[in-house]
N, C-alpha and C. Protein backbone atom coordinates (compact mmCIF):
# COMPACT_ATOMS: atom_id res chain seq x y z
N UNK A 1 0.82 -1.19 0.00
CA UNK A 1 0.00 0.00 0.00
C UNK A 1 0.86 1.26 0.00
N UNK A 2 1.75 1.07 0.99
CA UNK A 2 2.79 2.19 0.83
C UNK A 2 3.72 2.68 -0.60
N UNK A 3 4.49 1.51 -1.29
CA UNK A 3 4.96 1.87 -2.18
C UNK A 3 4.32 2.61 -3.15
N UNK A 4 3.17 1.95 -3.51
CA UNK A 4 2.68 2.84 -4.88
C UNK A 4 2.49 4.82 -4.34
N UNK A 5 2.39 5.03 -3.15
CA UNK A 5 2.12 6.33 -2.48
C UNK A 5 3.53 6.59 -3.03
N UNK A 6 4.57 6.25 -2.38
CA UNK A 6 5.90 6.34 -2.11
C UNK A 6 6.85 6.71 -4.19
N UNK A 7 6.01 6.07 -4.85
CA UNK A 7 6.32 6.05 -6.58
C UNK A 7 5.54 7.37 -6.73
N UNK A 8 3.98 7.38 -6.76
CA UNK A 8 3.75 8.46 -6.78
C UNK A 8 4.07 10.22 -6.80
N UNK A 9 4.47 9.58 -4.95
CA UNK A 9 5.14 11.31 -4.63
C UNK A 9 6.70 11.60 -5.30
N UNK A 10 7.07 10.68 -5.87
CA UNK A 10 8.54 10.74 -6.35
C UNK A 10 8.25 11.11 -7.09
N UNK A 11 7.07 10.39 -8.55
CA UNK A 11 7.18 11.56 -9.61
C UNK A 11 6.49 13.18 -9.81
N UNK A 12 5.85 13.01 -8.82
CA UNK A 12 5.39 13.85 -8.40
C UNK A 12 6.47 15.27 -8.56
N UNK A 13 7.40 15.16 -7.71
CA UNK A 13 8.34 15.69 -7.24
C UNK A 13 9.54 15.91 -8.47
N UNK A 14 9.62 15.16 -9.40
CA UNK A 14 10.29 14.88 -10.49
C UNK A 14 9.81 15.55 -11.75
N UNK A 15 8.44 15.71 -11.42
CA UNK A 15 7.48 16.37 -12.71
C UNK A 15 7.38 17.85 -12.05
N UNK A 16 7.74 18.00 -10.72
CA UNK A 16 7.29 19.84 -10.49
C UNK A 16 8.76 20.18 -10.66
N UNK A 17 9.98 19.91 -10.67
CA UNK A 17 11.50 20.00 -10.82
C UNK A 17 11.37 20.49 -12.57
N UNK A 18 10.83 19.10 -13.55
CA UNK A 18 11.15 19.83 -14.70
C UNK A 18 9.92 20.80 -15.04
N UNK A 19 8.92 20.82 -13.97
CA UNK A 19 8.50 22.54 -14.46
C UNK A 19 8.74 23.53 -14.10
N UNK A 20 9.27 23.61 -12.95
CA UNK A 20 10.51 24.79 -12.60
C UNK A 20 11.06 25.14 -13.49
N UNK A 21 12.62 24.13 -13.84
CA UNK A 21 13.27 24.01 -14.74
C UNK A 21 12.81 24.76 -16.03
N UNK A 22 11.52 24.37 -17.19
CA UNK A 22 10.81 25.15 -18.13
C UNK A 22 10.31 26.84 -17.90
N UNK A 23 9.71 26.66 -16.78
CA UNK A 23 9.93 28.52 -15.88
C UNK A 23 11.16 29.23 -16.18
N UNK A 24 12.36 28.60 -15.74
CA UNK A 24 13.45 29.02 -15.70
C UNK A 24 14.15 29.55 -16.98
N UNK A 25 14.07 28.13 -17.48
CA UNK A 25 14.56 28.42 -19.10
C UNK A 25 13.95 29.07 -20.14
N UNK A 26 12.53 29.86 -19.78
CA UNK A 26 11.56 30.51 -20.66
C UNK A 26 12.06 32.01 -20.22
N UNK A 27 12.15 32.14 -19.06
CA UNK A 27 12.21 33.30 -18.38
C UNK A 27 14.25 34.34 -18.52
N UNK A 28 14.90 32.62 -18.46
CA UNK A 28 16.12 33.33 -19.07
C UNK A 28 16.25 33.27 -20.56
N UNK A 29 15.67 33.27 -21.17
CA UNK A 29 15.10 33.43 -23.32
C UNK A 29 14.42 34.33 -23.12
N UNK A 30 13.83 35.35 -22.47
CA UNK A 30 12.70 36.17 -22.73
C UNK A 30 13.64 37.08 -21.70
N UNK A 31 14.55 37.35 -21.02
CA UNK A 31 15.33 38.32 -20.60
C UNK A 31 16.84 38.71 -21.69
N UNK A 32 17.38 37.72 -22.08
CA UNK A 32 18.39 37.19 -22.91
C UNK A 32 17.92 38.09 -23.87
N UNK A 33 16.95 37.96 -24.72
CA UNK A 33 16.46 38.46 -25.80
C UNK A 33 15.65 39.94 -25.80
N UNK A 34 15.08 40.55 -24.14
CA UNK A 34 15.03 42.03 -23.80
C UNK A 34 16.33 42.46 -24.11
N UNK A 35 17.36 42.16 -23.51
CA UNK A 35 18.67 41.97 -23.40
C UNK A 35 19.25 42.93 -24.98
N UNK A 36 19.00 41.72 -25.39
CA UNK A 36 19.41 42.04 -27.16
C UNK A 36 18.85 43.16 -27.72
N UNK A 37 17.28 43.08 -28.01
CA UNK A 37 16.74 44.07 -28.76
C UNK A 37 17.08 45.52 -27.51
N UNK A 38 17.39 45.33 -26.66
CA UNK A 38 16.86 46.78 -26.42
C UNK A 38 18.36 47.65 -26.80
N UNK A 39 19.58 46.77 -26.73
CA UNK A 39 21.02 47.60 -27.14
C UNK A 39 20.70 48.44 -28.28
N UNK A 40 21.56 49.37 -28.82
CA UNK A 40 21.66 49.80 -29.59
C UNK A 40 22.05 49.70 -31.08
N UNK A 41 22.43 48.87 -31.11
CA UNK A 41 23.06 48.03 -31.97
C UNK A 41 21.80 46.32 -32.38
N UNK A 42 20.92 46.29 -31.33
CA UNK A 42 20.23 45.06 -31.33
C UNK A 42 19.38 44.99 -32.35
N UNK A 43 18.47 44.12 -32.70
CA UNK A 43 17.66 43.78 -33.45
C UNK A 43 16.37 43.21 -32.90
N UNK A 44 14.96 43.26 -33.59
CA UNK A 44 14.31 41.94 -33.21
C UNK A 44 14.28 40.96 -33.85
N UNK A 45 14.77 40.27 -34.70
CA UNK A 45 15.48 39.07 -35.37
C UNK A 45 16.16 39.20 -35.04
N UNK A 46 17.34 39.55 -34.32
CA UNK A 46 18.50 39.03 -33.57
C UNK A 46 18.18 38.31 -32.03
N UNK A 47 16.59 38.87 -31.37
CA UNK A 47 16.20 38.75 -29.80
C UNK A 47 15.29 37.24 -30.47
N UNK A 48 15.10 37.74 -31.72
CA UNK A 48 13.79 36.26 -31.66
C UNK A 48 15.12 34.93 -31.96
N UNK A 49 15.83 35.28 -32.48
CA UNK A 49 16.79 33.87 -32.43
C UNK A 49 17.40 33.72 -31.19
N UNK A 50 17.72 34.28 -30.42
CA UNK A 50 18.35 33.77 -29.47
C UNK A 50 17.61 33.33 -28.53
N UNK A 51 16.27 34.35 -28.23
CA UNK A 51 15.20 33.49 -27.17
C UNK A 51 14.59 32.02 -27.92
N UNK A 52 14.61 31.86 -29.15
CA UNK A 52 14.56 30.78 -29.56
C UNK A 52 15.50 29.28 -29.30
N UNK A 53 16.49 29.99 -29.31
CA UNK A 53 18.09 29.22 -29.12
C UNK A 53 17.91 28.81 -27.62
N UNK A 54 17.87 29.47 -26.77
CA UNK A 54 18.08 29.15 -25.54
C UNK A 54 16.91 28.24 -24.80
N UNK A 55 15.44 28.60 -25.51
CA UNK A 55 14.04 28.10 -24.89
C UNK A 55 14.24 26.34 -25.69
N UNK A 56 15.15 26.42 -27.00
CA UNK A 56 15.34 24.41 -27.51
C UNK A 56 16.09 24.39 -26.75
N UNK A 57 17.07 24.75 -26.29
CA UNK A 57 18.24 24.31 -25.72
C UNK A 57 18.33 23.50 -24.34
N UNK A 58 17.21 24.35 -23.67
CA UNK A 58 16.78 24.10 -22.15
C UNK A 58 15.77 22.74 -22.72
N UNK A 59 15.17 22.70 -23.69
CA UNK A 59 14.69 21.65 -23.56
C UNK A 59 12.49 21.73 -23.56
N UNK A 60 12.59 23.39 -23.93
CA UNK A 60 11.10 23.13 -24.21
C UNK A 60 10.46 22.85 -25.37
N UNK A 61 9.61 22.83 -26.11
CA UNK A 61 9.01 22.00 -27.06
C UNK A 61 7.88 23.59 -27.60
N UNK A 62 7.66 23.54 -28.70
CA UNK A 62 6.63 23.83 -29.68
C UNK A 62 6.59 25.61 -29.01
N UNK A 63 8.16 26.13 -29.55
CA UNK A 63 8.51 27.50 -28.76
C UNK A 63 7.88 28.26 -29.60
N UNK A 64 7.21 29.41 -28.94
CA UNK A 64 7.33 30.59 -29.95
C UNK A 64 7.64 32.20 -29.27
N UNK A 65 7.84 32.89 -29.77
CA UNK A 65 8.57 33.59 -29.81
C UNK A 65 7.89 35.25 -29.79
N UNK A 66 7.60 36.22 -29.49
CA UNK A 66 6.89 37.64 -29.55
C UNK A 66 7.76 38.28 -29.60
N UNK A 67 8.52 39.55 -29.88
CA UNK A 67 9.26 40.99 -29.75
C UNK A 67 8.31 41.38 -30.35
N UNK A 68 7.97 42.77 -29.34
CA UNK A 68 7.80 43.89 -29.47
C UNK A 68 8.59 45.48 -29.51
N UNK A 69 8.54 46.31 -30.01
CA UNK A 69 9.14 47.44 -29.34
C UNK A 69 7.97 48.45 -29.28
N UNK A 70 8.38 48.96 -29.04
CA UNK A 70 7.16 50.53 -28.70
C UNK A 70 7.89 51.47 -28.80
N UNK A 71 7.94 52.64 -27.90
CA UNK A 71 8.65 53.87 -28.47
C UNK A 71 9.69 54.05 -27.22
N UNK A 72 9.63 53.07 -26.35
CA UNK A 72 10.32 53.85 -24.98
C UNK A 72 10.94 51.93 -24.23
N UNK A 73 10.39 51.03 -24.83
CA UNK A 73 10.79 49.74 -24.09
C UNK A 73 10.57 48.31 -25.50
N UNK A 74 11.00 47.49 -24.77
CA UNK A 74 11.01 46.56 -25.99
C UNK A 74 10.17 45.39 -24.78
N UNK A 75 9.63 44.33 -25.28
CA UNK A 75 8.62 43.60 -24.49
C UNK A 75 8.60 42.09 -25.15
N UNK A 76 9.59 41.23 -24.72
CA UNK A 76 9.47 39.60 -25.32
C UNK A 76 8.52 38.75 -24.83
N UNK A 77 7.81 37.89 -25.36
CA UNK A 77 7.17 36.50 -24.79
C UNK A 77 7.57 35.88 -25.31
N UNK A 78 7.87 34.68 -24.49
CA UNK A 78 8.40 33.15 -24.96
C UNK A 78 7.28 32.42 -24.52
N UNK A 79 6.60 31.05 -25.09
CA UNK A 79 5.92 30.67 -25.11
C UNK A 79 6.32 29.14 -25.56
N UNK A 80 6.14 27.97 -24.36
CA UNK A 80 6.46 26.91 -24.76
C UNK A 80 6.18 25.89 -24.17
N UNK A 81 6.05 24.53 -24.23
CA UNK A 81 5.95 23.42 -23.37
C UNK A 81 6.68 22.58 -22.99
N UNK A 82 6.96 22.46 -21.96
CA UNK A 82 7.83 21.35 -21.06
C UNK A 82 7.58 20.09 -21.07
N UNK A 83 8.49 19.10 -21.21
CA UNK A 83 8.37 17.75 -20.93
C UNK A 83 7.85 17.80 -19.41
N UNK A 84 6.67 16.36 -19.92
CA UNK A 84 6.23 15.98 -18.69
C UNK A 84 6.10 14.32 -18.96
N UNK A 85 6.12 13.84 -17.72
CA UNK A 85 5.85 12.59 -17.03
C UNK A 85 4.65 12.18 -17.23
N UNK A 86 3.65 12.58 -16.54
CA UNK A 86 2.08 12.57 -16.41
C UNK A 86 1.62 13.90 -16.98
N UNK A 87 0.93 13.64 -18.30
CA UNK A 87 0.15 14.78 -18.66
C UNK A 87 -0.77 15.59 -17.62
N UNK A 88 -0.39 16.55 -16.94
CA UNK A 88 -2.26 17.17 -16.66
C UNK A 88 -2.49 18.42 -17.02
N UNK A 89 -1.57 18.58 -18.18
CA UNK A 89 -2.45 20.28 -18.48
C UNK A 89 -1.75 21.16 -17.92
N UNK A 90 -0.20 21.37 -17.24
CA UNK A 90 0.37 22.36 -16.45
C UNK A 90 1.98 21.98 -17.54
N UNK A 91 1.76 21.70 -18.56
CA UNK A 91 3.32 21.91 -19.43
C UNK A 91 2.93 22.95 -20.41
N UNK A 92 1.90 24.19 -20.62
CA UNK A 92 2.12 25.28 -21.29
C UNK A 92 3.02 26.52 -20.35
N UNK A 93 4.09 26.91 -20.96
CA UNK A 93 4.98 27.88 -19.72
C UNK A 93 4.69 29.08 -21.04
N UNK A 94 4.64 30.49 -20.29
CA UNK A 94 4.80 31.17 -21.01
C UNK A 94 5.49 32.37 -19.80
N UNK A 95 6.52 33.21 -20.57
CA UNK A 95 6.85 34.45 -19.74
C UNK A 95 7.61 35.38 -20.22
N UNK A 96 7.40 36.56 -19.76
CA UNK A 96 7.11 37.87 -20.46
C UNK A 96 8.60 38.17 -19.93
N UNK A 97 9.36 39.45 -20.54
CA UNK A 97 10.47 40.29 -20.15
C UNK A 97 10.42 41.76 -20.73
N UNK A 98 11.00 42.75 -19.86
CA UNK A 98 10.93 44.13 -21.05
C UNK A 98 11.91 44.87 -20.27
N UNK A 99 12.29 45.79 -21.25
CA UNK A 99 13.74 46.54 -20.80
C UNK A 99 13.29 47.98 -21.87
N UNK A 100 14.31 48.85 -21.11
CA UNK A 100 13.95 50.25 -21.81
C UNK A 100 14.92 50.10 -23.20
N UNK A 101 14.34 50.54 -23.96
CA UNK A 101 15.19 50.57 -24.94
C UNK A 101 16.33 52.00 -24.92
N UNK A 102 17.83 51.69 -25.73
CA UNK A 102 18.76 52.26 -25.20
C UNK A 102 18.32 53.95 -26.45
N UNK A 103 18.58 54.78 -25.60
CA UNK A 103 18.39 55.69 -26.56
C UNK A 103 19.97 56.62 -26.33
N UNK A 104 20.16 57.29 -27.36
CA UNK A 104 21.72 58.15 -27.49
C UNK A 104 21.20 59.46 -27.47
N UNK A 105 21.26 60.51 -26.78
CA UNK A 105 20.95 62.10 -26.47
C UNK A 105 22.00 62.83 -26.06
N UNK A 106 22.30 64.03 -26.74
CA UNK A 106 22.93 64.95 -26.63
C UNK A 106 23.15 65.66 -25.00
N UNK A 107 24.47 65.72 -24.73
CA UNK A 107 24.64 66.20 -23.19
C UNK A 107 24.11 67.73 -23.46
């Protein structure tokens, strides 16, 4: 009676690790890539490949990708799903980043 509890809470515990993990790796692709576009020199095809690069890399699945800019900040979503163990509907990760964009003004 105990073991199957005891298997359970293990994957349990094993399946909330790699959704951390997908948090993590969405959230450093969607800063990585504020990062980029907002330099001066940056791009948004330069922020969408790399938050791309980093969100396969970590290991999420069916990524996609948003840059925005506006007139004063730039604004990424990464959007992706994590391997899971037991399906229940908690492997869509999505998360946002934004940074001011760099502007050059006369002293």
């Amino acid at each position: 009676m105990i073991w199957p509890l005891l298997l359970l809470v293990s994957l349990g515990i094993i399946q909330a690790g790699i959704w951390v993990h997908g948090h993590n790796v969405a959230n450093r692709a969607a800063n990585a890539a504020a990062d980029a576009a907002s330099g001066s020199y940056g791009s948004t095809g330069q922020a969408h490949q790399i938050a791309d690069g980093i969100a396969r890399s970590g290991g999420l699945r069916s990524v996609s990708v948003s840059v925005s800019t506006g007139g004063e900040s730039v604004e990424v979503t990464v959007t992706g799903t994590a391997p899971s163990l037991l399906d229940l509907g908690f492997g869509r990760i999505q998360e946002t980043a934004s940074a001011p964009l760099e502007r050059v003004t006369r002293p």
